[in-house]
N, C-alpha and C. Protein backbone atom coordinates (compact mmCIF):
# COMPACT_ATOMS: atom_id res chain seq x y z
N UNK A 1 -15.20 -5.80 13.71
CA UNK A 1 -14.14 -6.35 14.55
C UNK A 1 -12.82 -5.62 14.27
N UNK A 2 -12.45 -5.38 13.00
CA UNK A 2 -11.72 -5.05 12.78
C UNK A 2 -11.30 -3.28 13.50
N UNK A 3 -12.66 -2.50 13.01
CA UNK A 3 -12.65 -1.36 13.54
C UNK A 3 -12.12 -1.68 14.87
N UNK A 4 -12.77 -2.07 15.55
CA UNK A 4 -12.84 -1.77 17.00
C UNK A 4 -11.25 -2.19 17.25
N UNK A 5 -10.58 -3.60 16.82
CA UNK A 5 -9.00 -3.85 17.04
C UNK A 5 -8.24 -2.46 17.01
N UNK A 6 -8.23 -1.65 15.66
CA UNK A 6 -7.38 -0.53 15.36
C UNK A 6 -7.72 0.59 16.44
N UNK A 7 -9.05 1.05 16.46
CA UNK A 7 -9.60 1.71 17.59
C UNK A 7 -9.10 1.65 18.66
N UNK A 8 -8.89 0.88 19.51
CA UNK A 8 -8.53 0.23 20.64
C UNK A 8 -7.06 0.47 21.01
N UNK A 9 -6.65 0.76 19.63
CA UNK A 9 -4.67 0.72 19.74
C UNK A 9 -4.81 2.00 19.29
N UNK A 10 -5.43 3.16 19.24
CA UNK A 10 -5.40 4.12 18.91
C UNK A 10 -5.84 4.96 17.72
N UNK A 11 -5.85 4.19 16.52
CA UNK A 11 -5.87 4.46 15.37
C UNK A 11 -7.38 5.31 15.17
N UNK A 12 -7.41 6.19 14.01
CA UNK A 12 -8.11 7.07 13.95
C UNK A 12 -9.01 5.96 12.47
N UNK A 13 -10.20 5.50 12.50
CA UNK A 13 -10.46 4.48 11.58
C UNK A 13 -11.93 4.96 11.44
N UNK A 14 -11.50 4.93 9.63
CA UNK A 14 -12.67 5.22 8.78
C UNK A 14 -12.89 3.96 7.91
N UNK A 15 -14.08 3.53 8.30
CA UNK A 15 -14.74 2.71 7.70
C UNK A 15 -15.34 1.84 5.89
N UNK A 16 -15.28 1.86 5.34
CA UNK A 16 -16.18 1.62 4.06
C UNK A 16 -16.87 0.27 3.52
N UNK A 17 -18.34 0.07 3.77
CA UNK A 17 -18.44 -1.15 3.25
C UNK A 17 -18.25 -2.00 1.67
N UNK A 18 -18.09 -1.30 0.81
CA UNK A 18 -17.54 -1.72 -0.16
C UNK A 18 -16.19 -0.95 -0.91
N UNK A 19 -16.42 -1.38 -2.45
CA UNK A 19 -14.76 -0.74 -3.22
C UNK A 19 -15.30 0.75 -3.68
N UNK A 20 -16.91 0.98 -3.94
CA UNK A 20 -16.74 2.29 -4.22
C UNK A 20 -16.41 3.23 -2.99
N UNK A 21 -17.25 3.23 -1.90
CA UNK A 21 -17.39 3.87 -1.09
C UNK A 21 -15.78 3.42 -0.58
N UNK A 22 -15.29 3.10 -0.33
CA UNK A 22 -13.59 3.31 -0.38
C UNK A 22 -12.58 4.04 -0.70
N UNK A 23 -13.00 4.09 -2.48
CA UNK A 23 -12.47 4.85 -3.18
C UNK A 23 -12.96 6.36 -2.84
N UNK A 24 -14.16 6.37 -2.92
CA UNK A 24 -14.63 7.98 -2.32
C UNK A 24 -13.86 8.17 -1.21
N UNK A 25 -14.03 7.48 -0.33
CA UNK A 25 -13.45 8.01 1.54
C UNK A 25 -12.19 8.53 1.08
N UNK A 26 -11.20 7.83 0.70
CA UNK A 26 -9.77 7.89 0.02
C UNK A 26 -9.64 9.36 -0.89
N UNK A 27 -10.78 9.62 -1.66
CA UNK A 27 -10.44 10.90 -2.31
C UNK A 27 -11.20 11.86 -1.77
N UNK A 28 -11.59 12.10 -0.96
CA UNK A 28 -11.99 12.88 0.73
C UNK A 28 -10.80 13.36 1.26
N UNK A 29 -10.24 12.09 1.66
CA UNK A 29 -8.79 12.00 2.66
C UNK A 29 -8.10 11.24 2.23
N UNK A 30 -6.77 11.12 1.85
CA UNK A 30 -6.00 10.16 1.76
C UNK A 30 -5.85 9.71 3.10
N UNK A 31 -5.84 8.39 3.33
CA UNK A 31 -5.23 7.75 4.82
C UNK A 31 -3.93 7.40 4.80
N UNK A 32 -3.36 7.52 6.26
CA UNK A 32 -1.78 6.81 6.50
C UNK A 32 -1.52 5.33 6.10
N UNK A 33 -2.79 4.74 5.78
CA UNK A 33 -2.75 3.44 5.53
C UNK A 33 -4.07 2.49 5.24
N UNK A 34 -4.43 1.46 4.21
CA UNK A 34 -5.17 1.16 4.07
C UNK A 34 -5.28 -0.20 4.21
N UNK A 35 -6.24 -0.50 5.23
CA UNK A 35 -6.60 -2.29 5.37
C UNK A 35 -7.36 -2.70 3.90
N UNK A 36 -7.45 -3.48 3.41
CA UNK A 36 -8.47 -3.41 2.22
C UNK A 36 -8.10 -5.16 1.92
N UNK A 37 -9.83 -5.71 2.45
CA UNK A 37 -10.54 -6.88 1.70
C UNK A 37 -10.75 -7.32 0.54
N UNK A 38 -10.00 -8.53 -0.10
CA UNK A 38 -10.15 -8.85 -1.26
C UNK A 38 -12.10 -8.58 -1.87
N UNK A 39 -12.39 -9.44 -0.76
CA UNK A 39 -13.88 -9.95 -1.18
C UNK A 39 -14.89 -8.79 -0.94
N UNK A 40 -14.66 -7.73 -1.69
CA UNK A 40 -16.30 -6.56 -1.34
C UNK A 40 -16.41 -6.58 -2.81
N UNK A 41 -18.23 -5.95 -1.96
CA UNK A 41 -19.44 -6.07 -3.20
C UNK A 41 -18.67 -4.87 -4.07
N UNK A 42 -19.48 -4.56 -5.26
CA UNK A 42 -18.73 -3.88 -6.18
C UNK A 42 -17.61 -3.90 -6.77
N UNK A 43 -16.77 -3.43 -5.99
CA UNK A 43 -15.65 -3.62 -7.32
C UNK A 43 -14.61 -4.11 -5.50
N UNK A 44 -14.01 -5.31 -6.04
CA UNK A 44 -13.22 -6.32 -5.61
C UNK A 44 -12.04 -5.47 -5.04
N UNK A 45 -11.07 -6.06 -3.98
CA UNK A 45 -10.40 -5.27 -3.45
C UNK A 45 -8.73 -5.19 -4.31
N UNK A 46 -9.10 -6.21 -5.09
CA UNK A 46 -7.67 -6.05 -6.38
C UNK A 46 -8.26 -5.09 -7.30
N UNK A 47 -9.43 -4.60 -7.99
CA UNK A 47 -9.36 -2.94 -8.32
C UNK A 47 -9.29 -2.11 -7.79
N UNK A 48 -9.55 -2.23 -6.35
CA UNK A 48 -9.79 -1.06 -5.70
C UNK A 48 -7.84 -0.91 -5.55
N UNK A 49 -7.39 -1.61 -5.45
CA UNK A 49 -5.74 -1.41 -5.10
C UNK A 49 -5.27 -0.85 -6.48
N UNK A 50 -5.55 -1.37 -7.57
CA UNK A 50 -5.07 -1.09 -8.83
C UNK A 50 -6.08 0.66 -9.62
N UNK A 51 -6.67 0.80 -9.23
CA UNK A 51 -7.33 1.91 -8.93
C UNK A 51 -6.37 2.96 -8.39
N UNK A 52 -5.78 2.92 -7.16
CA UNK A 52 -5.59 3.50 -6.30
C UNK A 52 -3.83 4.06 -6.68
N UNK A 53 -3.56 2.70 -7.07
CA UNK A 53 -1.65 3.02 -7.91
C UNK A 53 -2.04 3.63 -9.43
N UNK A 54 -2.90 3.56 -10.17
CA UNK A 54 -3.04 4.46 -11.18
C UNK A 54 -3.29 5.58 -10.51
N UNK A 55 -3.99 5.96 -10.28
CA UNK A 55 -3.99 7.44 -9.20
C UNK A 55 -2.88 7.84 -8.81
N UNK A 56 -1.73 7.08 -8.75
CA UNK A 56 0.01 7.83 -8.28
C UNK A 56 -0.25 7.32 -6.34
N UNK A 57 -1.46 7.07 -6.14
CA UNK A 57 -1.04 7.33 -4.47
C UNK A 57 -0.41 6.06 -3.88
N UNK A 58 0.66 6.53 -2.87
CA UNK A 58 1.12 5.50 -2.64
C UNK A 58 1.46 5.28 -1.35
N UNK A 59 0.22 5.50 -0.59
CA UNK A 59 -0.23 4.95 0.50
C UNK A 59 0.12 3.35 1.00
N UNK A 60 0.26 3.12 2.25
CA UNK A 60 0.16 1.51 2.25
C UNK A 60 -0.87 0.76 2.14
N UNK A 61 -0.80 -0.33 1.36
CA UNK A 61 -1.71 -1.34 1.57
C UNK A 61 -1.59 -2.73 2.16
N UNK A 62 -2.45 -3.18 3.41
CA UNK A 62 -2.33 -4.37 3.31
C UNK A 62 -3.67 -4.79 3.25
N UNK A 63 -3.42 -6.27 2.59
CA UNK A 63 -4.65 -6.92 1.86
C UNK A 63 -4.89 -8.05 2.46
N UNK A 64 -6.50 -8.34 3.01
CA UNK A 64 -6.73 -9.34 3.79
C UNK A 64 -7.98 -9.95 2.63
N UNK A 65 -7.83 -11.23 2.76
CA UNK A 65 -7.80 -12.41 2.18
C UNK A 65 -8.05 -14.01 2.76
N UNK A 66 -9.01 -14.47 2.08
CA UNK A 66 -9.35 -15.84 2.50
C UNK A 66 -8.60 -16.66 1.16
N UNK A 67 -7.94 -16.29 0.43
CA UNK A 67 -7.82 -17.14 -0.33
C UNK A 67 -6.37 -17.36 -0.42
N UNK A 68 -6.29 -19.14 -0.81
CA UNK A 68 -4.69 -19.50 -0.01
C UNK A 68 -3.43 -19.27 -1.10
N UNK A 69 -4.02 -19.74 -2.47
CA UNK A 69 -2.97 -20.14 -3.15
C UNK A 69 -2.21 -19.17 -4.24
N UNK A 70 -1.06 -19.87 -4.26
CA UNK A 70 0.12 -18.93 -4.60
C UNK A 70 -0.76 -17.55 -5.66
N UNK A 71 -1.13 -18.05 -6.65
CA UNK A 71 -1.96 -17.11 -8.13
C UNK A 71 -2.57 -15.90 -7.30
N UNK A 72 -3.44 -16.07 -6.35
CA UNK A 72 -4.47 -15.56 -5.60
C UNK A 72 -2.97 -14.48 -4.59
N UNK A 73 -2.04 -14.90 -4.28
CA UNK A 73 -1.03 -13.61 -3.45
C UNK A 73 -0.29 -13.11 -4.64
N UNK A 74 -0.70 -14.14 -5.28
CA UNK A 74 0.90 -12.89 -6.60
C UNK A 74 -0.36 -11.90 -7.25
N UNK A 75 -1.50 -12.31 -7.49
CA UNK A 75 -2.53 -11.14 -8.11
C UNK A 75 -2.55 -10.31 -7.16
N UNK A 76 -2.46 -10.46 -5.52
CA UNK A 76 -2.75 -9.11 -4.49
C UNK A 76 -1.43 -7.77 -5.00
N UNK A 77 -0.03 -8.88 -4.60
CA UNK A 77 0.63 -8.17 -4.94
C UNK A 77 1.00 -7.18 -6.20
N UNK A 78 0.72 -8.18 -7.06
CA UNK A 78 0.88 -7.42 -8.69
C UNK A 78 0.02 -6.43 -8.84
N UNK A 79 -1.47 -6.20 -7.74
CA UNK A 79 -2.39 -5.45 -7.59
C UNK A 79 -1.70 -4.20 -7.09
N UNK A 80 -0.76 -3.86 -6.51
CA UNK A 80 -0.07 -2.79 -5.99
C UNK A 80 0.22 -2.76 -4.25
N UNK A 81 -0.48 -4.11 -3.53
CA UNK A 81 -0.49 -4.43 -2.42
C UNK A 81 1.17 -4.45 -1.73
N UNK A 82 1.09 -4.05 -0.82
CA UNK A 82 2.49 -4.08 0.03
C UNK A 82 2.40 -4.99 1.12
N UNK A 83 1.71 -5.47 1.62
CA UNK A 83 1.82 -7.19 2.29
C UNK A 83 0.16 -7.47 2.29
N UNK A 84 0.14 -9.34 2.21
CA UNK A 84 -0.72 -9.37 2.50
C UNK A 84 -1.24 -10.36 3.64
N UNK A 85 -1.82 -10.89 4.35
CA UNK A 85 -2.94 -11.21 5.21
C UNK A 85 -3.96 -12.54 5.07
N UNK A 86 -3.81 -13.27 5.49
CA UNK A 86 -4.64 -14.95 4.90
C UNK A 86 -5.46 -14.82 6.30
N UNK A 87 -6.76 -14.75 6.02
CA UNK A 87 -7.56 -14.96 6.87
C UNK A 87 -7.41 -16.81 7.39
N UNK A 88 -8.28 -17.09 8.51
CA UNK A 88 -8.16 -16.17 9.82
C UNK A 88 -6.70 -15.86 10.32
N UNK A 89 -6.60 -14.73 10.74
CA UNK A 89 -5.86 -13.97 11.08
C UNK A 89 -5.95 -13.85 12.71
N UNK A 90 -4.56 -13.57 13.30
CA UNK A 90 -4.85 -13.48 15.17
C UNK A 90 -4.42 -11.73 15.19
N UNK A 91 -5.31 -11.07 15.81
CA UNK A 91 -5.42 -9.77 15.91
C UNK A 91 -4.25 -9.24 16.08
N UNK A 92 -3.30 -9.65 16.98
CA UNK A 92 -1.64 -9.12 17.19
C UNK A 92 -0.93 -9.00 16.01
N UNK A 93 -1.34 -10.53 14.64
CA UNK A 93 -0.23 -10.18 13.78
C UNK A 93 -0.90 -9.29 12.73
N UNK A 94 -2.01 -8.93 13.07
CA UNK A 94 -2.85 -7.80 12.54
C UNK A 94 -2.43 -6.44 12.55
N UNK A 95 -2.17 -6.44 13.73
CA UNK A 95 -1.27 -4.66 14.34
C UNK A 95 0.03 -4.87 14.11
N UNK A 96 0.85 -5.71 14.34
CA UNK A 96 2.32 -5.95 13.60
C UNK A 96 2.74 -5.52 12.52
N UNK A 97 1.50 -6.10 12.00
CA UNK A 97 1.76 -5.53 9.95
C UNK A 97 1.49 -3.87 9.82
N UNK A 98 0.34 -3.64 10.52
CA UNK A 98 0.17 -2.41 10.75
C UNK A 98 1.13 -1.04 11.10
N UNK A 99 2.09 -1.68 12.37
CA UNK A 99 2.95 -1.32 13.41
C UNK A 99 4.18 -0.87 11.77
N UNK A 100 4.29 -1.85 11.12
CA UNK A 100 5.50 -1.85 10.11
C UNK A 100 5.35 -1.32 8.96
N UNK A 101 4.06 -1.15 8.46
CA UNK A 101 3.75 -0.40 7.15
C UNK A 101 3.67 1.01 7.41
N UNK A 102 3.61 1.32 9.06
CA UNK A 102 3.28 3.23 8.97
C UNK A 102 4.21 3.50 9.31
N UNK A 103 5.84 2.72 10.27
CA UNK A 103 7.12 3.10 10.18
C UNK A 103 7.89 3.59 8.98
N UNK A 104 7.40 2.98 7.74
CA UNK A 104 8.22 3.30 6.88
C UNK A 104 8.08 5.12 6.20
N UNK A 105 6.70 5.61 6.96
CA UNK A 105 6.63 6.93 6.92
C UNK A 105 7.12 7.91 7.84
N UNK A 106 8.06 7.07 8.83
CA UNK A 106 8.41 7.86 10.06
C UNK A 106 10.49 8.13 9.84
N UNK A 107 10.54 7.96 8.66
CA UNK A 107 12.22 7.82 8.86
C UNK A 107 12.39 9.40 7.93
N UNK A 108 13.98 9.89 8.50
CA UNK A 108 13.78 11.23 8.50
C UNK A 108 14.29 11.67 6.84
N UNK A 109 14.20 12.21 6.72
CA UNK A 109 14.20 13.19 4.94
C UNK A 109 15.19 12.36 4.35
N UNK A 110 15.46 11.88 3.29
CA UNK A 110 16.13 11.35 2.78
C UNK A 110 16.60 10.85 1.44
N UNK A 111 17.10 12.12 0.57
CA UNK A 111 17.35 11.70 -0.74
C UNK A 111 18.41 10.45 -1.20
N UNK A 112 18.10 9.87 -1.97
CA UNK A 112 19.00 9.15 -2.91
C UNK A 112 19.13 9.53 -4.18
N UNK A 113 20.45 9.96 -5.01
CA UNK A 113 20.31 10.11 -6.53
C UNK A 113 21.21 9.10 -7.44
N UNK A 114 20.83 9.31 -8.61
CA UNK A 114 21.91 8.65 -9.37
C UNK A 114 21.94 8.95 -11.08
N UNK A 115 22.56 9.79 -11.49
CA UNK A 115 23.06 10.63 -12.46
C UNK A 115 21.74 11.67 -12.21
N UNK A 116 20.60 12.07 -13.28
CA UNK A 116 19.19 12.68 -13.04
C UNK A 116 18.23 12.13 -12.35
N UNK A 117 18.53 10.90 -11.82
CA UNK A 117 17.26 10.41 -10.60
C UNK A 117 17.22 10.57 -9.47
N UNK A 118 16.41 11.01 -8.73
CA UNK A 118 16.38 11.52 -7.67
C UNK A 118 15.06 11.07 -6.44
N UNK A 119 15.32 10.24 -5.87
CA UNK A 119 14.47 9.53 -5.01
C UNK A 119 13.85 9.82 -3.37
N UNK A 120 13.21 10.78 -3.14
CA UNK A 120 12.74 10.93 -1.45
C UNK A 120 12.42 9.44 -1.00
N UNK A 121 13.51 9.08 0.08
CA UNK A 121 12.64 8.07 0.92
C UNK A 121 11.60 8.35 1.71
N UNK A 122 10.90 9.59 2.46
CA UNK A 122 10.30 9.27 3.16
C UNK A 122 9.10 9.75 2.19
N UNK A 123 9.42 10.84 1.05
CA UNK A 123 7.77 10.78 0.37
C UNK A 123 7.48 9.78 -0.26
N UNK A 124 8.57 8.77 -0.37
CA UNK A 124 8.12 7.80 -1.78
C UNK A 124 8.12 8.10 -3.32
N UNK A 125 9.17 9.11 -3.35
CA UNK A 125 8.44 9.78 -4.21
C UNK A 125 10.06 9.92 -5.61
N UNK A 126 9.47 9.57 -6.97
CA UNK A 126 10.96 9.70 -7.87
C UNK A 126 10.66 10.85 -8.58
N UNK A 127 11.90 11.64 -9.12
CA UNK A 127 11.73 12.69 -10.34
C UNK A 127 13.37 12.34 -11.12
N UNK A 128 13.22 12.08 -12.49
CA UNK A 128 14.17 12.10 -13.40
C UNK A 128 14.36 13.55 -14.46
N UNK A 129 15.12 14.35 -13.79
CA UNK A 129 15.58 15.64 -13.99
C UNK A 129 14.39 16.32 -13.47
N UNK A 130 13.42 17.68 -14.37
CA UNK A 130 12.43 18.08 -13.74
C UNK A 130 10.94 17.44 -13.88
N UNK A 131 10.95 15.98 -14.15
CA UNK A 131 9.81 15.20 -14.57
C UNK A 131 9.65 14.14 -13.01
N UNK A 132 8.30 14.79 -12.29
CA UNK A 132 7.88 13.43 -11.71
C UNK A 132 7.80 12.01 -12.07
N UNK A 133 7.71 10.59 -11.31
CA UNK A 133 8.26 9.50 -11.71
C UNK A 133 6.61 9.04 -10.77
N UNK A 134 5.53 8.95 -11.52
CA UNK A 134 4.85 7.80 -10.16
C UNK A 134 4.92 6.47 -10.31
N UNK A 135 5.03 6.72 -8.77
CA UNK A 135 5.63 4.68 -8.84
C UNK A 135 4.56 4.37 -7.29
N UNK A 136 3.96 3.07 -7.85
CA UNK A 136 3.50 1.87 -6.60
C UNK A 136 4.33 2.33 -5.28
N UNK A 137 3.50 1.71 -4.70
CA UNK A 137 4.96 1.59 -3.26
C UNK A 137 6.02 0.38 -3.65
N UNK A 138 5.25 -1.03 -3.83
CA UNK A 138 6.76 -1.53 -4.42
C UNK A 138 7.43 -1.50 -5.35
N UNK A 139 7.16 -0.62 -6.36
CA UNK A 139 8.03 -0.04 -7.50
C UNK A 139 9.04 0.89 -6.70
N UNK A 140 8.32 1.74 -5.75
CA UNK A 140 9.40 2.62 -5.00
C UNK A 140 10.30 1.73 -4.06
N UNK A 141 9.58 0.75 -2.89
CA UNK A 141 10.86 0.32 -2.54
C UNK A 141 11.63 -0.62 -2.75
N UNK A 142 11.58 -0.99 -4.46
CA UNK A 142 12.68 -1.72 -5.54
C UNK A 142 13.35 -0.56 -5.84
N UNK A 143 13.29 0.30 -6.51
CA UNK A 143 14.12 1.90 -6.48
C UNK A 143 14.80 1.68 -5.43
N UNK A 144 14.21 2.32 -4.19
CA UNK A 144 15.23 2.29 -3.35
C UNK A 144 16.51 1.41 -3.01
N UNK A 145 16.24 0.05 -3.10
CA UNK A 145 17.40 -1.31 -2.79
C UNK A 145 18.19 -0.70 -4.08
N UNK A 146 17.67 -0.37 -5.40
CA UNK A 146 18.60 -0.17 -6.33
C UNK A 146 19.49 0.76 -6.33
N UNK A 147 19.08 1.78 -5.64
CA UNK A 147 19.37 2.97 -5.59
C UNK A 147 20.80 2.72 -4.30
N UNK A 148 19.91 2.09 -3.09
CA UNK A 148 21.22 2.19 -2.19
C UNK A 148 22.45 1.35 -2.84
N UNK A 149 22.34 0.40 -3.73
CA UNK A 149 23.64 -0.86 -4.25
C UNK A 149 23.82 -0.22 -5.73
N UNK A 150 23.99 1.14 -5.86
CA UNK A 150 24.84 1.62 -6.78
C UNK A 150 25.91 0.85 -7.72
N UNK A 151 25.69 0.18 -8.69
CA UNK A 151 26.19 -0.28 -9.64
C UNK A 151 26.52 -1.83 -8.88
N UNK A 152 26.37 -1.95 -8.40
CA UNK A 152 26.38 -3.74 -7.40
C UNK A 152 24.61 -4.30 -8.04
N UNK A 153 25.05 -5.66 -8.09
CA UNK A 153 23.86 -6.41 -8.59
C UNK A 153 23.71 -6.92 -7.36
N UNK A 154 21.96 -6.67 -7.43
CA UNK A 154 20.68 -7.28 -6.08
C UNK A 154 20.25 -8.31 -6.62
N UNK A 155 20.43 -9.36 -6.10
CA UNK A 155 19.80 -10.45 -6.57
C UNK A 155 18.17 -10.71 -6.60
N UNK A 156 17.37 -11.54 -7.18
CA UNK A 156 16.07 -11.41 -6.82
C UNK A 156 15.84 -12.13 -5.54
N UNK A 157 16.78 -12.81 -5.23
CA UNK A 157 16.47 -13.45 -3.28
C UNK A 157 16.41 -12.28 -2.84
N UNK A 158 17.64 -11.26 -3.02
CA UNK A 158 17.45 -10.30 -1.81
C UNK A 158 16.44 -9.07 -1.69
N UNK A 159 15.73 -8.94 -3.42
CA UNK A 159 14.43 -8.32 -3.50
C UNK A 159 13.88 -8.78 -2.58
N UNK A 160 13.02 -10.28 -3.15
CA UNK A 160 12.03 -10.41 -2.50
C UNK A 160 11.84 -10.55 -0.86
N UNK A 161 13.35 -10.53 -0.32
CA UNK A 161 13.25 -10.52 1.10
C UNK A 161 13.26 -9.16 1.48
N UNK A 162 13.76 -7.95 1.01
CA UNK A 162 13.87 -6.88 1.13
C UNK A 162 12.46 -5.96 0.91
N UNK A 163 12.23 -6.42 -0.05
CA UNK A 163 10.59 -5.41 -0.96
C UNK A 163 8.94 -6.37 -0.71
N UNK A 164 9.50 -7.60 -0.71
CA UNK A 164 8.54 -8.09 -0.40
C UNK A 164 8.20 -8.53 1.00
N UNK A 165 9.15 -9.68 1.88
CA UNK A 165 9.03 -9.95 2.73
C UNK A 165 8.55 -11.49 2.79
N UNK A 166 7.78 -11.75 3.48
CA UNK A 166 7.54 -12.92 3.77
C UNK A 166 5.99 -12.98 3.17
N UNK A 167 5.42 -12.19 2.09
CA UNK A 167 4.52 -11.67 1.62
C UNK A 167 5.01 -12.55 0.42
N UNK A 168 6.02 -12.68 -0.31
CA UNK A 168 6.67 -12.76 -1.50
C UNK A 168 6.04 -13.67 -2.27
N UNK A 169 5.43 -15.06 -1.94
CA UNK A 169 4.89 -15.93 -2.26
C UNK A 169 6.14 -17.27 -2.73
N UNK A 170 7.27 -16.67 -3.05
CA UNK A 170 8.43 -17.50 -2.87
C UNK A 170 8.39 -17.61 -4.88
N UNK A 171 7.67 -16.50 -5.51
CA UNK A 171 7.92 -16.45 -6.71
C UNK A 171 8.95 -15.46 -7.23
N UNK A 172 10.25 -15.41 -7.78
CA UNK A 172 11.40 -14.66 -7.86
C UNK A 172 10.43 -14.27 -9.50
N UNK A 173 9.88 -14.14 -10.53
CA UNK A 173 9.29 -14.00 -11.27
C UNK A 173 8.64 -12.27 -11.11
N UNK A 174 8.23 -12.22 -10.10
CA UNK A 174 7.07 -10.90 -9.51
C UNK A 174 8.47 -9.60 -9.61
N UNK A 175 9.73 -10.55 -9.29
CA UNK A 175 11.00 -8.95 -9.10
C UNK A 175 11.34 -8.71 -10.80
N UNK A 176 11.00 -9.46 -11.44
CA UNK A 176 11.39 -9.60 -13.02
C UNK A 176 10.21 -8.45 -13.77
N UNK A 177 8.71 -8.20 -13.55
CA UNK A 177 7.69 -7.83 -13.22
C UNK A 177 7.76 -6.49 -13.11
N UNK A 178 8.50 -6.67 -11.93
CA UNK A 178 8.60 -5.04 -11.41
C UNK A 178 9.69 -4.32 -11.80
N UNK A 179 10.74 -4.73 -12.23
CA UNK A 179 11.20 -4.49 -13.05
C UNK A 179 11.35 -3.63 -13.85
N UNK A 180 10.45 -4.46 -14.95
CA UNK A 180 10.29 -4.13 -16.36
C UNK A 180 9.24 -2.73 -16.02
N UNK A 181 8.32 -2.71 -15.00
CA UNK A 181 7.71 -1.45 -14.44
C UNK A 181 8.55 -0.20 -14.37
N UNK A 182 9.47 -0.70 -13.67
CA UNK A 182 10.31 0.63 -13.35
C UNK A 182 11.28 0.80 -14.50
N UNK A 183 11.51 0.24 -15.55
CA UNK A 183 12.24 0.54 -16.52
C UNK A 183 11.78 1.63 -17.49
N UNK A 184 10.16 1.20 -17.49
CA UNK A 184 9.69 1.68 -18.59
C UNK A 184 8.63 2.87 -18.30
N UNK A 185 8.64 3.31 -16.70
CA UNK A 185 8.24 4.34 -16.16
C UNK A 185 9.22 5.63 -16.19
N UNK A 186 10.32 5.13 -16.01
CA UNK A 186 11.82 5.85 -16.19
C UNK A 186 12.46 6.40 -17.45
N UNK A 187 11.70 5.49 -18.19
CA UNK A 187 12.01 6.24 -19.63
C UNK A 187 13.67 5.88 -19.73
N UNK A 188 14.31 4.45 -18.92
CA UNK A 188 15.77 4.69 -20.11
C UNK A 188 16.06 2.93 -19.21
N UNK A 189 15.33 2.45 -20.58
CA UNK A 189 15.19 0.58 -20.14
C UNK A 189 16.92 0.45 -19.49
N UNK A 190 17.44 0.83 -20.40
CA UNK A 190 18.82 0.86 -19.70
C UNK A 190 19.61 0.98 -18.28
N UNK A 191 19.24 1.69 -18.11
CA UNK A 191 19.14 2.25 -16.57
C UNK A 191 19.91 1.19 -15.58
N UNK A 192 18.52 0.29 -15.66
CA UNK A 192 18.66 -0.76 -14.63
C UNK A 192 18.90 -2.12 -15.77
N UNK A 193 20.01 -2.54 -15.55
CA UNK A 193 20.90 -3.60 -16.37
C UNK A 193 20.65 -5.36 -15.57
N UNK A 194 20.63 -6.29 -16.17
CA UNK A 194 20.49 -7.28 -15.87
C UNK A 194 21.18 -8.05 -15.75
N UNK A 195 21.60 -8.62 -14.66
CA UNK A 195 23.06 -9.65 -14.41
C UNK A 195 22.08 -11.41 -14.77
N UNK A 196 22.55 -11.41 -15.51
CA UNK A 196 21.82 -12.52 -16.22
C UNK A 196 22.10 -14.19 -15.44
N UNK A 197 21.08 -14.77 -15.33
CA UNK A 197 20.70 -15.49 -14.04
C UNK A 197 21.23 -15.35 -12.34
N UNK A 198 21.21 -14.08 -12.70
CA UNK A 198 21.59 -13.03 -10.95
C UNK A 198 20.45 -12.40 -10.03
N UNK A 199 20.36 -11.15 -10.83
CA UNK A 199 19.44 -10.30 -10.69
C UNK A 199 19.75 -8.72 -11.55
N UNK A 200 19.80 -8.26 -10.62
CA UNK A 200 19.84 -6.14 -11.53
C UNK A 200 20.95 -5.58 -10.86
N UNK A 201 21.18 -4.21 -11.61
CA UNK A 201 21.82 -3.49 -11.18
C UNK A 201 21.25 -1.64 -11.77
N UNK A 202 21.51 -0.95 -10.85
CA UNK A 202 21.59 0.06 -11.45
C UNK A 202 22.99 1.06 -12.29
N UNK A 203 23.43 0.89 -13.35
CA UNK A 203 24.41 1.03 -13.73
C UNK A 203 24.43 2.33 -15.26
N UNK A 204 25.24 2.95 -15.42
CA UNK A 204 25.76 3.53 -17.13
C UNK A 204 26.40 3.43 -17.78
């Protein structure tokens, strides 16, 4: 069903019935974007995501899901997921999510820096002096909010409406999380400073 929805709207769609054969297709081709089911045989669709961000790639993911409660969306997300999907689902807000996760690869060249960091928006991509930085997609677009509010503190409301969305699960906990990710990927905990019962800042 699914095939045939994306099909139908154009999309060029490769298939996999489980998490290995996924992971293979994926290191074949990277795709512009990946639908990916909690519930497949083999290995579950929260390794196959956590799999996939150790690998550095940082493709989109959205994650479809029968399961309702809060634990069950903060594990998608903490999985490396960039929105997710509660079955049943109505096919329109299917392509919506779709429509919005492959825009964010369509905006034009765009560095951000700040002292040795240096951030491509449209590759996703960080380097601190001549050292690559791999980051999740929402490790990258927490970078980014930090990056554009230069020494101004982001609160974790405006994370999770910004990086997460309406995906967020309404836990301010997950921006604390990610965080400590990007602190300690960056190599200078400092970096990003903590306005204490606020949120962050990027500051020296």
């Amino acid at each position: 069903m699914l095939e045939r929805t994306l099909a139908a709207e154009g999309y060029d769609v490769t298939a996999a019935p489980g998490g290995g054969e996924a992971l293979a297709a994926i290191e074949r081709s990277v795709p512009d974007l990946l639908v990916l089911d909690v519930g497949l045989p083999d290995l579950d669709g929260f390794a196959v995501c956590r799999r996939i961000r150790g690998k550095g790639l940082a493709l989109p993911v959205l994650m479809l899901t029968a399961r309702v409660t809060v634990p069950d969306r903060v594990a998608g997300l903490d999985a490396g997921a960039d929105d997710y999907l509660v079955k049943p689902f109505a096919p329109e807000e299917l392509l919506a999510r779709v429509r919005a996760l492959l825009r964010r690869g369509e905006e034009p060249p765009e560095l951000l820096t700040f002292g040795d960091l240096v951030f491509d928006v449209q590759a996703r991509q960080a380097r601190r002096g001549s050292e690559d930085v791999s980051l999740s997609a929402r490790e990258a677009d927490l970078l980014e909010l930090l990056l554009r509010n230069p020494r101004r503190v982001v609160s974790r409301e405006l994370a999770l409406e910004r990086v997460w969305g309406s995906s967020a699960a309404a836990n301010p906990n997950v921006v604390d999380r990610y965080v400590s990710y990007l602190r300690r990927k960056l190599g200078e905990p400092e970096l990003i400073r903590t306005a204490r019962g606020v949120g962050f800042l990027l500051d020296r």
